[in-house]
Protein backbone atom coordinates (compact mmCIF):
# COMPACT_ATOMS: atom_id res chain seq x y z
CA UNK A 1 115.94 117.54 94.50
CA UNK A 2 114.16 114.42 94.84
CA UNK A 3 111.57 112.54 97.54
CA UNK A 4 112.93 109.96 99.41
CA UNK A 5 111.47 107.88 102.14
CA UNK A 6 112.12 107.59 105.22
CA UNK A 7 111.34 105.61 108.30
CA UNK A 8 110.90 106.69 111.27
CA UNK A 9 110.24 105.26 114.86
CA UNK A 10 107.04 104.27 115.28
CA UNK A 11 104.63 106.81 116.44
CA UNK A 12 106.85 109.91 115.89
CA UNK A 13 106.02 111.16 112.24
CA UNK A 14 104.30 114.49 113.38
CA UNK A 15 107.06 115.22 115.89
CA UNK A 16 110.13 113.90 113.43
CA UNK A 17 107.74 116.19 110.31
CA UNK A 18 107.84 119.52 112.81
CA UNK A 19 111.29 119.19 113.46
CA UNK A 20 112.63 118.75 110.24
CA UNK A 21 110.15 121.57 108.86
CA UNK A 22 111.84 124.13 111.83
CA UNK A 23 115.40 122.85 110.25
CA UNK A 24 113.77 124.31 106.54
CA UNK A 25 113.33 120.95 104.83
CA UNK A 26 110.41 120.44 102.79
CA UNK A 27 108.24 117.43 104.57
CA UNK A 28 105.29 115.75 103.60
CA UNK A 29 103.41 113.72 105.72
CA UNK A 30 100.11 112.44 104.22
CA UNK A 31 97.25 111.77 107.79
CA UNK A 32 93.75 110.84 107.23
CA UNK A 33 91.35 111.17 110.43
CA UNK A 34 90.21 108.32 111.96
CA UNK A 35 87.31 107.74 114.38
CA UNK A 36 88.36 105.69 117.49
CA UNK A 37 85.95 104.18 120.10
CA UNK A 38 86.60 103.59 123.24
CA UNK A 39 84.30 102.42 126.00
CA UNK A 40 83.11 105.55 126.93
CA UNK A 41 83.42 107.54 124.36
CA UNK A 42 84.65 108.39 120.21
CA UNK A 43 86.80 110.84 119.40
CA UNK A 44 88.57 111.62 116.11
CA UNK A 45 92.08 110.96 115.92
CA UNK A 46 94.20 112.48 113.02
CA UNK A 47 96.92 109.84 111.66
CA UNK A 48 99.27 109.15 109.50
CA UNK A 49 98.33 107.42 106.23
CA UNK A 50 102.02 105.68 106.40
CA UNK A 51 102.87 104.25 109.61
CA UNK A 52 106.70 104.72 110.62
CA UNK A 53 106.78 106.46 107.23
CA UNK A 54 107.47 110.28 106.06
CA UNK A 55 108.38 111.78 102.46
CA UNK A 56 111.49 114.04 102.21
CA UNK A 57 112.24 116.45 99.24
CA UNK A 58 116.22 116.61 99.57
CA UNK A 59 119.05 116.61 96.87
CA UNK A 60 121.57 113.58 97.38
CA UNK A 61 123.83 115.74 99.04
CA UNK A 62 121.46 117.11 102.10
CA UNK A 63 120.18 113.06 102.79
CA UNK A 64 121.87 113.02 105.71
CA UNK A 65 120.69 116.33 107.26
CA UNK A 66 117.56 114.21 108.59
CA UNK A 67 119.42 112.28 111.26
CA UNK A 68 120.33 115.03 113.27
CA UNK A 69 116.58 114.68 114.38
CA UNK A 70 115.33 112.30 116.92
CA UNK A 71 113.47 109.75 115.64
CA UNK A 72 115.09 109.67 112.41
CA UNK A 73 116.08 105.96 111.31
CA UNK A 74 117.00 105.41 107.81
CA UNK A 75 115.86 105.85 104.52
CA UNK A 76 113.85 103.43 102.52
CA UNK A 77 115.79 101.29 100.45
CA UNK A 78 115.06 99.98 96.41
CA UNK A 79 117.67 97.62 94.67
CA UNK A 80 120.57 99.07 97.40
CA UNK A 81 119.89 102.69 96.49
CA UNK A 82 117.28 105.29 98.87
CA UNK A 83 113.74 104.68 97.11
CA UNK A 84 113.09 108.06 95.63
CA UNK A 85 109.08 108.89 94.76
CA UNK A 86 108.50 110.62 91.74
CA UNK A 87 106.82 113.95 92.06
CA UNK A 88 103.49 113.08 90.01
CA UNK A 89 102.95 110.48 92.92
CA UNK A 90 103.76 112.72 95.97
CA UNK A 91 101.00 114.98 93.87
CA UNK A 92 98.58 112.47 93.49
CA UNK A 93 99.02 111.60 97.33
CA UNK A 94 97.59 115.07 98.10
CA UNK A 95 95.02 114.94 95.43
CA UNK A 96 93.89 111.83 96.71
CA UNK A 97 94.13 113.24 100.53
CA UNK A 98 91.95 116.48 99.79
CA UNK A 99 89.25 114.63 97.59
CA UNK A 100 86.03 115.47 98.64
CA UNK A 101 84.69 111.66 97.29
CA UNK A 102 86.03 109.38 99.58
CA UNK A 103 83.03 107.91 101.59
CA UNK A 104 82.48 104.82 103.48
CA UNK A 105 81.36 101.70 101.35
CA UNK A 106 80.08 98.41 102.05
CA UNK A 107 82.66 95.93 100.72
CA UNK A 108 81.01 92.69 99.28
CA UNK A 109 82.56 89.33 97.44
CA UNK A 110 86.04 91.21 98.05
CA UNK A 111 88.74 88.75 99.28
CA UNK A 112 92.35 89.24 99.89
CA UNK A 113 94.50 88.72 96.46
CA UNK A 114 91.81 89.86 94.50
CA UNK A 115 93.18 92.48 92.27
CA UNK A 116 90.83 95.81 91.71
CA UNK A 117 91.11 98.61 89.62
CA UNK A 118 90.06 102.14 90.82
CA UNK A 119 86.95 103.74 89.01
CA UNK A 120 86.98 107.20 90.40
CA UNK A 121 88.72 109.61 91.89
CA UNK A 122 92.38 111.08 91.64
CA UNK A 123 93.59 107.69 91.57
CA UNK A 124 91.23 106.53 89.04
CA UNK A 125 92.60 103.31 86.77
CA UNK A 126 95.30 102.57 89.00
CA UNK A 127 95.62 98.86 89.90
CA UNK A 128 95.41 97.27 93.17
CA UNK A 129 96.33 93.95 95.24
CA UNK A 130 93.96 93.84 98.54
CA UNK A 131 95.58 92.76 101.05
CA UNK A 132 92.89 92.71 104.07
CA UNK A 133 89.04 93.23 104.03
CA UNK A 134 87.73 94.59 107.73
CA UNK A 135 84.27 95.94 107.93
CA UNK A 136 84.28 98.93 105.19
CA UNK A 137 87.34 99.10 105.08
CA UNK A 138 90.34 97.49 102.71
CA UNK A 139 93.77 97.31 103.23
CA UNK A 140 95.08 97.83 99.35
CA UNK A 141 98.95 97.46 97.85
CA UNK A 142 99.00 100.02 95.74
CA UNK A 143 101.38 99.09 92.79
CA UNK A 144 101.59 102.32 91.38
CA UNK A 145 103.47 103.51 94.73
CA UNK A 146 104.49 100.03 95.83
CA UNK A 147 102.76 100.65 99.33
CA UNK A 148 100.06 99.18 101.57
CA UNK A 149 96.91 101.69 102.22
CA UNK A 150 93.92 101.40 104.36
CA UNK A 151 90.92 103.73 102.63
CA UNK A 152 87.85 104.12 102.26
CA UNK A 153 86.77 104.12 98.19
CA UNK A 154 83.85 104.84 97.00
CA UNK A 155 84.01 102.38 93.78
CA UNK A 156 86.58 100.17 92.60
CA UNK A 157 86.10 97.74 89.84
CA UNK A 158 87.38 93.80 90.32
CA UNK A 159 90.08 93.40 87.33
């Protein structure tokens, strides 16, 4: 059995994730919790670290299972074959998810296309393209996973 990824329409990866967990298929569907502000008040919103994205653990054979479910699109391609994720990465995903050391930073002399390597944490040495600097936040391309993040790290280290 192997992860594959698959997209989904937009705003529906809790509600395809539930249904294809009530069908028996293993899902993973990494959220981190936001804080949204409106006018009149904040709340906390959980959300999904992918958008329009979910991780399936299927064997070849069962791929097509998924699209009995609404809101089911397609998989992820890579060189015309479904992407498939490697286990060590889904594990690191849910390392990274449940450390206790992410915390808000202040993010000075970053730029977009800087390249950054991480100094802590369960993703500690991996390399990084940022993509988008807002506030404390980055937006990172990850090119261990091939995939855009938004986090918030508490060090990283300009290569």
């Amino acid at each position: 059995m192997s992860w594959y990824v698959l997209y989904v329409k937009s705003k529906s990866e809790k509600k395809v994730t539930s249904a294809l967990q009530d069908k028996g298929i293993e899902v993973f569907c990494p959220t981190i919790t936001e804080t949204r502000i409106w006018s009149d008040r904040k709340k906390k919103v959980i959300t999904p670290l992918f958008k329009s994205y979910i991780f399936v653990n299927l064997s070849a054979s069962e791929r097509n299972l998924v699209f009995s479910v609404p809101g089911a699109v397609r998989y992820l391609f890579w060189l015309g074959k479904p992407a498939v994720v490697r286990d060590e990465e889904i594990e690191t995903i849910k390392k990274w998810l449940d450390h206790d050391n992410l915390e808000d930073i202040e993010l000075e002399n970053y730029v977009p296309g800087s390249n950054i390597q991480l100094t802590k944490g369960v993703l500690k040495g991996r390399d990084a393209e940022i993509i988008e600097v807002s506030g404390n936040k980055m937006r990172l391309y990850l090119k261990c996973l091939g995939m855009v993040v938004q986090a918030k790290f508490k060090d990283v280290l300009e290569a």
